[in-house]
PDB file of N, CA and C in Angstrom:
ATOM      1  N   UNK A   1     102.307 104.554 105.953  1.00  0.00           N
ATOM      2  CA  UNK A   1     102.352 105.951 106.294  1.00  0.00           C
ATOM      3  C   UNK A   1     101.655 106.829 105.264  1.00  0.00           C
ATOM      4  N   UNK A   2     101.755 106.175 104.057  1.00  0.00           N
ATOM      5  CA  UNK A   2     100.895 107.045 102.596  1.00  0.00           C
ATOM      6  C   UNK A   2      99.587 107.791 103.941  1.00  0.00           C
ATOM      7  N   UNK A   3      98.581 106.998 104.540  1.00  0.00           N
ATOM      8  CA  UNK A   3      97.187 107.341 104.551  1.00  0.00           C
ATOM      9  C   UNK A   3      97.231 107.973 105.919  1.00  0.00           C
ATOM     10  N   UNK A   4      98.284 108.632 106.658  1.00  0.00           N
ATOM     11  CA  UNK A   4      98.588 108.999 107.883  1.00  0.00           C
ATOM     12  C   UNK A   4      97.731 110.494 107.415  1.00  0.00           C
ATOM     13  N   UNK A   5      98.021 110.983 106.186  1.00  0.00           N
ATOM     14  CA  UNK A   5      98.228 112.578 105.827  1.00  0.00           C
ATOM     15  C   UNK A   5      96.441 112.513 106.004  1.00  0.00           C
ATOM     16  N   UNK A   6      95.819 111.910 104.918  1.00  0.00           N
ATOM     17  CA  UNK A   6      94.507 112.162 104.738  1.00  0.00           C
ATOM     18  C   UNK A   6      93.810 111.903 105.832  1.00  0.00           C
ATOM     19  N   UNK A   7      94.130 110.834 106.937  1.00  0.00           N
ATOM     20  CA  UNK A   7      93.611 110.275 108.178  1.00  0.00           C
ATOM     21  C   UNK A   7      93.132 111.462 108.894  1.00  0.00           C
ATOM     22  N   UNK A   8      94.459 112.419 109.096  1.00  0.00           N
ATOM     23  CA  UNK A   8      94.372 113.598 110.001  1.00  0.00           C
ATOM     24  C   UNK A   8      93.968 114.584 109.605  1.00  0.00           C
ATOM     25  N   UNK A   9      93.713 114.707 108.247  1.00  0.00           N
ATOM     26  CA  UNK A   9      93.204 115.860 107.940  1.00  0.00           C
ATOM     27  C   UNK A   9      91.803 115.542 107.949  1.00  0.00           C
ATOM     28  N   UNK A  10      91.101 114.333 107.455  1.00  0.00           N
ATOM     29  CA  UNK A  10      89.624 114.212 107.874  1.00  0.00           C
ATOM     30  C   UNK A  10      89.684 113.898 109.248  1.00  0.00           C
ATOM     31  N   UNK A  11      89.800 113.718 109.732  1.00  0.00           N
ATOM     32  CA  UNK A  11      89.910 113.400 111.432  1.00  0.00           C
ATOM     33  C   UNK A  11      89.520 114.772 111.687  1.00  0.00           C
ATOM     34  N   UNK A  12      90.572 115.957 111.965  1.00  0.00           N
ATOM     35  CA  UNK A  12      90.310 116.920 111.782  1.00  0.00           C
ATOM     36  C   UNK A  12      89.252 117.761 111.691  1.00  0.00           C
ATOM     37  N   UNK A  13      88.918 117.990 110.025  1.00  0.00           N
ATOM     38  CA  UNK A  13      87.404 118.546 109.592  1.00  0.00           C
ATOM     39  C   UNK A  13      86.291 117.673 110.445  1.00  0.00           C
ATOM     40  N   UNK A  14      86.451 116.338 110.683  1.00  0.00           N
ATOM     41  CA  UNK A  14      85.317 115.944 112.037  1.00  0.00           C
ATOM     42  C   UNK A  14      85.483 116.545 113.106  1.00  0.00           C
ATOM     43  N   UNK A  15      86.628 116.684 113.320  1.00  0.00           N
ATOM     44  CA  UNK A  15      86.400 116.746 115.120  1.00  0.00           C
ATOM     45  C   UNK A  15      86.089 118.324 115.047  1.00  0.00           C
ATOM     46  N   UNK A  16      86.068 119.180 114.158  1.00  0.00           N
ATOM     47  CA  UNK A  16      85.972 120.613 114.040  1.00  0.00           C
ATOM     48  C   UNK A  16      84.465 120.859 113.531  1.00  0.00           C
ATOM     49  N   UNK A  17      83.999 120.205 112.896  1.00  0.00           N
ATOM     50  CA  UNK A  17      82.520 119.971 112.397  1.00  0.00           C
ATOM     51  C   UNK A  17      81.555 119.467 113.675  1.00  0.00           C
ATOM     52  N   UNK A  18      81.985 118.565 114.423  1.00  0.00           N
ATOM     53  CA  UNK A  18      81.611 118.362 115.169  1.00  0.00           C
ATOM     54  C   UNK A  18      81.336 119.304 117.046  1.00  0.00           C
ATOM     55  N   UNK A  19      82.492 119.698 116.542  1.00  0.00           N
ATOM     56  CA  UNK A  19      82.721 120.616 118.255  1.00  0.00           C
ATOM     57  C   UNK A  19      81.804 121.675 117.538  1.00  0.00           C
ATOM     58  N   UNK A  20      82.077 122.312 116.323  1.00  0.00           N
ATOM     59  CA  UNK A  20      81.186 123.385 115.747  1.00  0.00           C
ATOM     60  C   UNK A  20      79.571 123.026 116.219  1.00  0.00           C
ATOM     61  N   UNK A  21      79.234 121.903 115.836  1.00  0.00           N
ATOM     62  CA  UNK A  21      77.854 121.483 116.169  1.00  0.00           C
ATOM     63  C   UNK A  21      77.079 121.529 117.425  1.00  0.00           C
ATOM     64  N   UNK A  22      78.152 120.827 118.289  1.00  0.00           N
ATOM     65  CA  UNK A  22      77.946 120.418 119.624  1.00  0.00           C
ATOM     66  C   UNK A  22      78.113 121.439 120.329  1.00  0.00           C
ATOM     67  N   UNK A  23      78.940 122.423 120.389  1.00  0.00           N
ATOM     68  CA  UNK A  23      79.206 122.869 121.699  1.00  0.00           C
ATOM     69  C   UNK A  23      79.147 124.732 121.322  1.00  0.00           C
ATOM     70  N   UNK A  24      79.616 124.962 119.906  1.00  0.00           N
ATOM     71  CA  UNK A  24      79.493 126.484 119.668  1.00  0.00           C
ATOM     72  C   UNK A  24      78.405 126.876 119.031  1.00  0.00           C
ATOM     73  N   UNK A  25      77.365 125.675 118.512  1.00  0.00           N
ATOM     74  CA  UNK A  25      76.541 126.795 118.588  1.00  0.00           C
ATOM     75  C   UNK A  25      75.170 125.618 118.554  1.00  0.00           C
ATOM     76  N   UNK A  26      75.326 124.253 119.742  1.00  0.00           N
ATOM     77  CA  UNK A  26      74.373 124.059 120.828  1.00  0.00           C
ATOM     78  C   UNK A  26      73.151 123.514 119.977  1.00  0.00           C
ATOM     79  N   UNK A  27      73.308 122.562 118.887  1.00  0.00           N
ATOM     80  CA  UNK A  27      72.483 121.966 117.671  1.00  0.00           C
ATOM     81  C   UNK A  27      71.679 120.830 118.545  1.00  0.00           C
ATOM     82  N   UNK A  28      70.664 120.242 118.850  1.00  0.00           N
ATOM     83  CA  UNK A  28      70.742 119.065 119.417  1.00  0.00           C
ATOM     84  C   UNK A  28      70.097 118.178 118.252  1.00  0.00           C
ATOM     85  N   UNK A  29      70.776 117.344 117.433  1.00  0.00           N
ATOM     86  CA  UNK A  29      70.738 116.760 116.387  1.00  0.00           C
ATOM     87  C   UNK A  29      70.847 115.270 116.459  1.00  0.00           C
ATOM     88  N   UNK A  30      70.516 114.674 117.898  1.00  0.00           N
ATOM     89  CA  UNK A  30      70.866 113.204 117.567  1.00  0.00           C
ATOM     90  C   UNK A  30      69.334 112.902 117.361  1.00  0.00           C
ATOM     91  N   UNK A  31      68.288 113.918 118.534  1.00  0.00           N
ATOM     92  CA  UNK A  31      66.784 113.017 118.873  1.00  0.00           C
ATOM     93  C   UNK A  31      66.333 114.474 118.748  1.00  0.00           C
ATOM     94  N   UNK A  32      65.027 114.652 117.726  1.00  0.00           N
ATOM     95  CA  UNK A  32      65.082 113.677 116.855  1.00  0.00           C
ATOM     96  C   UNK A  32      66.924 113.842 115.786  1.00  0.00           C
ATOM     97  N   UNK A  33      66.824 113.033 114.760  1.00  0.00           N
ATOM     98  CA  UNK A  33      68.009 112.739 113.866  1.00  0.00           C
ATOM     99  C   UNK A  33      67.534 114.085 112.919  1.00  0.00           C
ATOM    100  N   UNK A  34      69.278 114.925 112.825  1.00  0.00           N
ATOM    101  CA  UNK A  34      68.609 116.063 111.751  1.00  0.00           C
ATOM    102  C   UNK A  34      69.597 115.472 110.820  1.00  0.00           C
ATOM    103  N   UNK A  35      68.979 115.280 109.728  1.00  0.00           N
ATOM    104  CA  UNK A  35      70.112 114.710 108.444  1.00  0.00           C
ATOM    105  C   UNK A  35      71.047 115.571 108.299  1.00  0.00           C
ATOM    106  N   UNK A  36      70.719 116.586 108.151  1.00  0.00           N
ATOM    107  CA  UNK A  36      71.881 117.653 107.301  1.00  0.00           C
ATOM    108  C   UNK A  36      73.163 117.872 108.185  1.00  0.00           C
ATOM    109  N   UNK A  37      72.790 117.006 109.640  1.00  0.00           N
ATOM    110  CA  UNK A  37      73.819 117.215 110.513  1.00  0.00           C
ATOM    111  C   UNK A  37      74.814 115.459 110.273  1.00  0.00           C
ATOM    112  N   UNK A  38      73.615 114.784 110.530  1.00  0.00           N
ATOM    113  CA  UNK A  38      74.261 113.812 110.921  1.00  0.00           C
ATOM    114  C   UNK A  38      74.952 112.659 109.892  1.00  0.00           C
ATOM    115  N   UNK A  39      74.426 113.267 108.444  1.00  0.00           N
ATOM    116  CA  UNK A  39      75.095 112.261 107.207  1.00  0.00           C
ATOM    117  C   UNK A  39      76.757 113.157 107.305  1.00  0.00           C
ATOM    118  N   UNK A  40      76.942 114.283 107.326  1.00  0.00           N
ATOM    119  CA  UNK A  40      77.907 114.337 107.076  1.00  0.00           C
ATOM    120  C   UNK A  40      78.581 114.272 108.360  1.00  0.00           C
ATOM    121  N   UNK A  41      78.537 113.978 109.598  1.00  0.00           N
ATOM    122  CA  UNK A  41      78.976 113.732 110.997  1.00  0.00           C
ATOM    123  C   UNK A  41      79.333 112.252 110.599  1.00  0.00           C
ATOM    124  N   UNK A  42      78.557 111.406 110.260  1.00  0.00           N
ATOM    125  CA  UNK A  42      78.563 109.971 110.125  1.00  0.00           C
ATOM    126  C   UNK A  42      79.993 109.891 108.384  1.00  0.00           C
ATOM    127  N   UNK A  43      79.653 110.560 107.639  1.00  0.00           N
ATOM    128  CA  UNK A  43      80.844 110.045 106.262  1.00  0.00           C
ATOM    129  C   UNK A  43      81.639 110.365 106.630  1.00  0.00           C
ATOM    130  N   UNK A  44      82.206 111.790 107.613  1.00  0.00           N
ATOM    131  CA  UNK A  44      83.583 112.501 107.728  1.00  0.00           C
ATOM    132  C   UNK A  44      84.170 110.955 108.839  1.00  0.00           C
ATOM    133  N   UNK A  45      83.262 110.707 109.906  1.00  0.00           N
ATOM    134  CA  UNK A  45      83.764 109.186 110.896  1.00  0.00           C
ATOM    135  C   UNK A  45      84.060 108.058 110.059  1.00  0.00           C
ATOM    136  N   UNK A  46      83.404 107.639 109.499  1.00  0.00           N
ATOM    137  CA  UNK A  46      83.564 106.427 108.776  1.00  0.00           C
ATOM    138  C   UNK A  46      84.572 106.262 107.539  1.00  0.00           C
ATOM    139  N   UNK A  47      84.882 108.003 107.194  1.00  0.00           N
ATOM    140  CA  UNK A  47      85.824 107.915 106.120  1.00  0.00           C
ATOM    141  C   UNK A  47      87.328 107.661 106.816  1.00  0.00           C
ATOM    142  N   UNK A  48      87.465 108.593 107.980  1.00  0.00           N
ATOM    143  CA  UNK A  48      88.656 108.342 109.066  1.00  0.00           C
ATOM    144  C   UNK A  48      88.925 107.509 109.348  1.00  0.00           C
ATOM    145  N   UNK A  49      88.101 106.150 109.783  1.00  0.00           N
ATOM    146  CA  UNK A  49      88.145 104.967 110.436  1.00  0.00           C
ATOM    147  C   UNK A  49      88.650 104.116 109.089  1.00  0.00           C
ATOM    148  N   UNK A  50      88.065 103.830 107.793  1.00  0.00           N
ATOM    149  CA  UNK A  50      88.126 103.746 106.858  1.00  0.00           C
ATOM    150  C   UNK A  50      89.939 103.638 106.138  1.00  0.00           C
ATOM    151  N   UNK A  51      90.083 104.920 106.205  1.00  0.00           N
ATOM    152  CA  UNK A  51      91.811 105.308 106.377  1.00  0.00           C
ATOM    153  C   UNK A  51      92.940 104.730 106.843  1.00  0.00           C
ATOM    154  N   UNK A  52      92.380 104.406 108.458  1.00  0.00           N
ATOM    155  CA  UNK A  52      92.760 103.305 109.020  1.00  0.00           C
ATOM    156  C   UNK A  52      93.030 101.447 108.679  1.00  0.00           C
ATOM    157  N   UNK A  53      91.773 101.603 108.003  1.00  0.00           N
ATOM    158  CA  UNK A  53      91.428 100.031 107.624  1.00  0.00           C
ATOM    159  C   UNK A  53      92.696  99.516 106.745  1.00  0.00           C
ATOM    160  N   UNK A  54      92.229 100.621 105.460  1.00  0.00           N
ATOM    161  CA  UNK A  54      93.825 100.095 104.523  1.00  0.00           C
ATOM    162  C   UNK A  54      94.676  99.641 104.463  1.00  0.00           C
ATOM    163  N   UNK A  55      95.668 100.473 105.148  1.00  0.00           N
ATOM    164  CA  UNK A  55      96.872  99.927 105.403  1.00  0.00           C
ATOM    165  C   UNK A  55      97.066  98.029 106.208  1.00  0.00           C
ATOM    166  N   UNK A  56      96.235  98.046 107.069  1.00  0.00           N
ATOM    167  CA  UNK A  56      96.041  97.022 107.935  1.00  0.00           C
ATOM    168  C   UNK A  56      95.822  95.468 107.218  1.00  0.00           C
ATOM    169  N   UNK A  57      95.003  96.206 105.892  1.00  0.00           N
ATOM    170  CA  UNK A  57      94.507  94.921 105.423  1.00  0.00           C
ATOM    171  C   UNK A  57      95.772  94.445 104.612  1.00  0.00           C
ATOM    172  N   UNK A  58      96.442  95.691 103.867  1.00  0.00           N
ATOM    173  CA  UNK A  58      97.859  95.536 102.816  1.00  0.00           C
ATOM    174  C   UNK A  58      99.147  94.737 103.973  1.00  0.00           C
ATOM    175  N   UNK A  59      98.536  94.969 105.141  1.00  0.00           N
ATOM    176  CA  UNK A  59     100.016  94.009 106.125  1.00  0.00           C
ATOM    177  C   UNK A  59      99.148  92.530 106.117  1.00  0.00           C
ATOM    178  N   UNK A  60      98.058  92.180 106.065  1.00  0.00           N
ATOM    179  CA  UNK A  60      97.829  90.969 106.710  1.00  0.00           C
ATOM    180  C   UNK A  60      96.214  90.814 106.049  1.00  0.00           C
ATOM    181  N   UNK A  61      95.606  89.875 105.018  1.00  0.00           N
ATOM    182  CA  UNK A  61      94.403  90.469 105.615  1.00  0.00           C
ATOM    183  C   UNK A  61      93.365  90.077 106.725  1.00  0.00           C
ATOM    184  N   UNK A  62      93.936  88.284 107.485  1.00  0.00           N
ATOM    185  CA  UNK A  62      92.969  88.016 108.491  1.00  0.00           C
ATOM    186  C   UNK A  62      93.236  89.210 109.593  1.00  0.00           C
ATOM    187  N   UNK A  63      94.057  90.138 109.721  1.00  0.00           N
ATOM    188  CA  UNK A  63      94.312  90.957 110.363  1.00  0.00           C
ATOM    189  C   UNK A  63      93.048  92.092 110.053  1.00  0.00           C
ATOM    190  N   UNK A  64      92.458  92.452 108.708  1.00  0.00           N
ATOM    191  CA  UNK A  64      91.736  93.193 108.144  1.00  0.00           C
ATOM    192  C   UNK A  64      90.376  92.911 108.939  1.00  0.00           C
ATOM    193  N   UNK A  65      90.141  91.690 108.369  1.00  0.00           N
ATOM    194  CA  UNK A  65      89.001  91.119 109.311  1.00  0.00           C
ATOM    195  C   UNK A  65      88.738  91.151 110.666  1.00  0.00           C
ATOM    196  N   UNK A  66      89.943  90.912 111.226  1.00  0.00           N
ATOM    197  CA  UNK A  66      90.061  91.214 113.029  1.00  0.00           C
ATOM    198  C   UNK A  66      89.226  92.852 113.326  1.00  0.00           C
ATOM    199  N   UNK A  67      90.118  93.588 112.844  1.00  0.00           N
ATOM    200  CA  UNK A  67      89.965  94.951 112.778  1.00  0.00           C
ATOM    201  C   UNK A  67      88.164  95.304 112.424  1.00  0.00           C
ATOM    202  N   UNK A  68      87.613  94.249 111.507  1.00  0.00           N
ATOM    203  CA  UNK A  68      86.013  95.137 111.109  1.00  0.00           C
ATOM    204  C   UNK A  68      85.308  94.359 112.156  1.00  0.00           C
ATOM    205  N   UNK A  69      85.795  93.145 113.075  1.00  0.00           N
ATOM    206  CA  UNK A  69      84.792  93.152 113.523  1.00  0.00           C
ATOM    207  C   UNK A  69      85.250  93.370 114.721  1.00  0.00           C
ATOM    208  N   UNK A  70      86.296  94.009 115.069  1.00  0.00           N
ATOM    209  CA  UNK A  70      86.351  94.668 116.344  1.00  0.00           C
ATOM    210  C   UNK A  70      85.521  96.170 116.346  1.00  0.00           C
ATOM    211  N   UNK A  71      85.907  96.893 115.064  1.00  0.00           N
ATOM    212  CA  UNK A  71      84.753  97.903 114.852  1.00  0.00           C
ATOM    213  C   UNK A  71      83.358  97.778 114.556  1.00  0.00           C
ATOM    214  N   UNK A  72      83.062  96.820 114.122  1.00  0.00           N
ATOM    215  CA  UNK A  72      81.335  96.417 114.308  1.00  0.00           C
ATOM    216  C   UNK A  72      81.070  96.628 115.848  1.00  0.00           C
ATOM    217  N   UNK A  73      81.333  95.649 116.914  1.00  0.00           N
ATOM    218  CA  UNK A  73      81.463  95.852 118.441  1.00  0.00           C
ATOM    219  C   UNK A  73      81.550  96.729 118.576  1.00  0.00           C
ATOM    220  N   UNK A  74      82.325  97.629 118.745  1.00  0.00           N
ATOM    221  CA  UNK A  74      82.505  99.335 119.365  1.00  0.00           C
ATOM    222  C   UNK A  74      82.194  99.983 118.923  1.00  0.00           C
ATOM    223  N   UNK A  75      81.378  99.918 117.837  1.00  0.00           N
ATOM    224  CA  UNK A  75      80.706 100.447 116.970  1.00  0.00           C
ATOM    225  C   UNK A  75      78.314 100.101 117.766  1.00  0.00           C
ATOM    226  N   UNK A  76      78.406  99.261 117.869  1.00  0.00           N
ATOM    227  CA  UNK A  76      77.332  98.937 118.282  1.00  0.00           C
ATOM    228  C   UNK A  76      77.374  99.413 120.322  1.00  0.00           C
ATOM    229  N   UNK A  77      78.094  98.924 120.463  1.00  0.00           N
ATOM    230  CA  UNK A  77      78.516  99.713 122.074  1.00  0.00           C
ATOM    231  C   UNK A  77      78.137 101.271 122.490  1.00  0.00           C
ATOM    232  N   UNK A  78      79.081 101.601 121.238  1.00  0.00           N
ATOM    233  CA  UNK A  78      79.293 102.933 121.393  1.00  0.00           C
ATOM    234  C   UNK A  78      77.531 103.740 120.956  1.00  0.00           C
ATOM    235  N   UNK A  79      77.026 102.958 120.183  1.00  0.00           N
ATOM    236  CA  UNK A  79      75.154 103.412 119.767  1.00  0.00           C
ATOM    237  C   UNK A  79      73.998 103.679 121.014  1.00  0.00           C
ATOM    238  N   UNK A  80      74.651 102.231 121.756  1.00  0.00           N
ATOM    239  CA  UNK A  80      74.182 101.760 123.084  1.00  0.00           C
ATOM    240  C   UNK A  80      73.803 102.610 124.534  1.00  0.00           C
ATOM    241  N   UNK A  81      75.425 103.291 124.517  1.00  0.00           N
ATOM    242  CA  UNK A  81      75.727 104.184 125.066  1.00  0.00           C
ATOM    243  C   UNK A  81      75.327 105.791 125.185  1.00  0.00           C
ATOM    244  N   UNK A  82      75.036 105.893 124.245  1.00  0.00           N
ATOM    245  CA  UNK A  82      74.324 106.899 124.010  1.00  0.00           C
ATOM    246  C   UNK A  82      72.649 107.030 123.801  1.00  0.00           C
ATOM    247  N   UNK A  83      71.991 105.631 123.937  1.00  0.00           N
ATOM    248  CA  UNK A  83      70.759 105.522 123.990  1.00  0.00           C
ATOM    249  C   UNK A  83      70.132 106.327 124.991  1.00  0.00           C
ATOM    250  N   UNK A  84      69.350 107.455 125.597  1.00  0.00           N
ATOM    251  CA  UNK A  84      69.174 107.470 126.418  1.00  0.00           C
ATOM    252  C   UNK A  84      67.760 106.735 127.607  1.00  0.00           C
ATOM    253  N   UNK A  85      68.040 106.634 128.460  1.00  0.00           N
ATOM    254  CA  UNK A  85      67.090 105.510 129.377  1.00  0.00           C
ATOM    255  C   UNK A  85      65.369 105.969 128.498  1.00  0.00           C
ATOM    256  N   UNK A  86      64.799 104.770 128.773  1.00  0.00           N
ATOM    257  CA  UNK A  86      63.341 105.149 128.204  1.00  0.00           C
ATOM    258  C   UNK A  86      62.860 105.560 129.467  1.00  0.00           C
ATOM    259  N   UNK A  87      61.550 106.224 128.817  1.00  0.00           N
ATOM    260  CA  UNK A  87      60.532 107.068 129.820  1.00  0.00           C
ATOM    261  C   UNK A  87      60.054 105.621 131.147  1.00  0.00           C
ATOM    262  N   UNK A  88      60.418 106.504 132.277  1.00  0.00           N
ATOM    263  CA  UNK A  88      59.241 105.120 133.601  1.00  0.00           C
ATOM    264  C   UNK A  88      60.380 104.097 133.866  1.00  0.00           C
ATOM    265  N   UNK A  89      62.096 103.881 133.348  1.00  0.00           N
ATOM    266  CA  UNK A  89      62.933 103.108 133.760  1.00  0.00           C
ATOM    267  C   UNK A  89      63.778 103.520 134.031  1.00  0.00           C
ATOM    268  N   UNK A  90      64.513 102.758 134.653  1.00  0.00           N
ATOM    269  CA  UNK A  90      66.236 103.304 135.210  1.00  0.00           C
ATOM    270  C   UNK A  90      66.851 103.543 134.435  1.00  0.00           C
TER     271      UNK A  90
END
C-alpha cells in the first residue's frame, strides 16, 4: 500500500497533462512526434506503471517477471493500435 499514494498522484498529473494536450487545447503530437510533448507523456506513464511493478516483485519475484512481460505485449499492441493505416491500404 506504501506506493498506492505516489501511483495516484502521478497517474493523475498524466491523465491531466494529457487531457490538457489532447482535447483542451487540440496539440496533434504523435505524427509527426513533438518531444516536448511526448518525453514527458511517455516518463509521467512509465513512472505509474513502474509504481505498480514494485510492490509485485517484493510479493513474488517470478511474479515480477510475469508482470514485465505481460507489459512488454500490451505495451507493443497498444503502439500497433494506434498506427494509423498506410497511404493506398486498408
Amino acid at each position: 500500500m506504501a506506493f498506492s499514494a505516489p501511483t495516484g498522484f502521478i497517474y493523475l498529473i498524466w491523465a491531466v497533462f494529457g487531457f490538457a494536450v489532447e482535447y483542451v487545447q487540440g496539440i496533434e503530437w504523435r505524427n509527426p512526434i513533438r518531444w516536448s510533448i511526448f518525453g514527458p507523456y511517455v516518463v509521467l506513464y512509465l513512472a505509474t506503471v513502474m509504481l505498480y511493478w514494485w510492490p509485485v516483485g517484493l510479493i513474488r519475484r517470478p511474479l515480477w517477471y510475469v508482470y514485465a512481460g505481460l507489459f512488454v505485449v500490451s505495451t507493443i499492441l497498444n503502439a500497433i493500435s494506434h498506427k494509423g493505416p498506410e497511404n493506398g491500404t486498408k
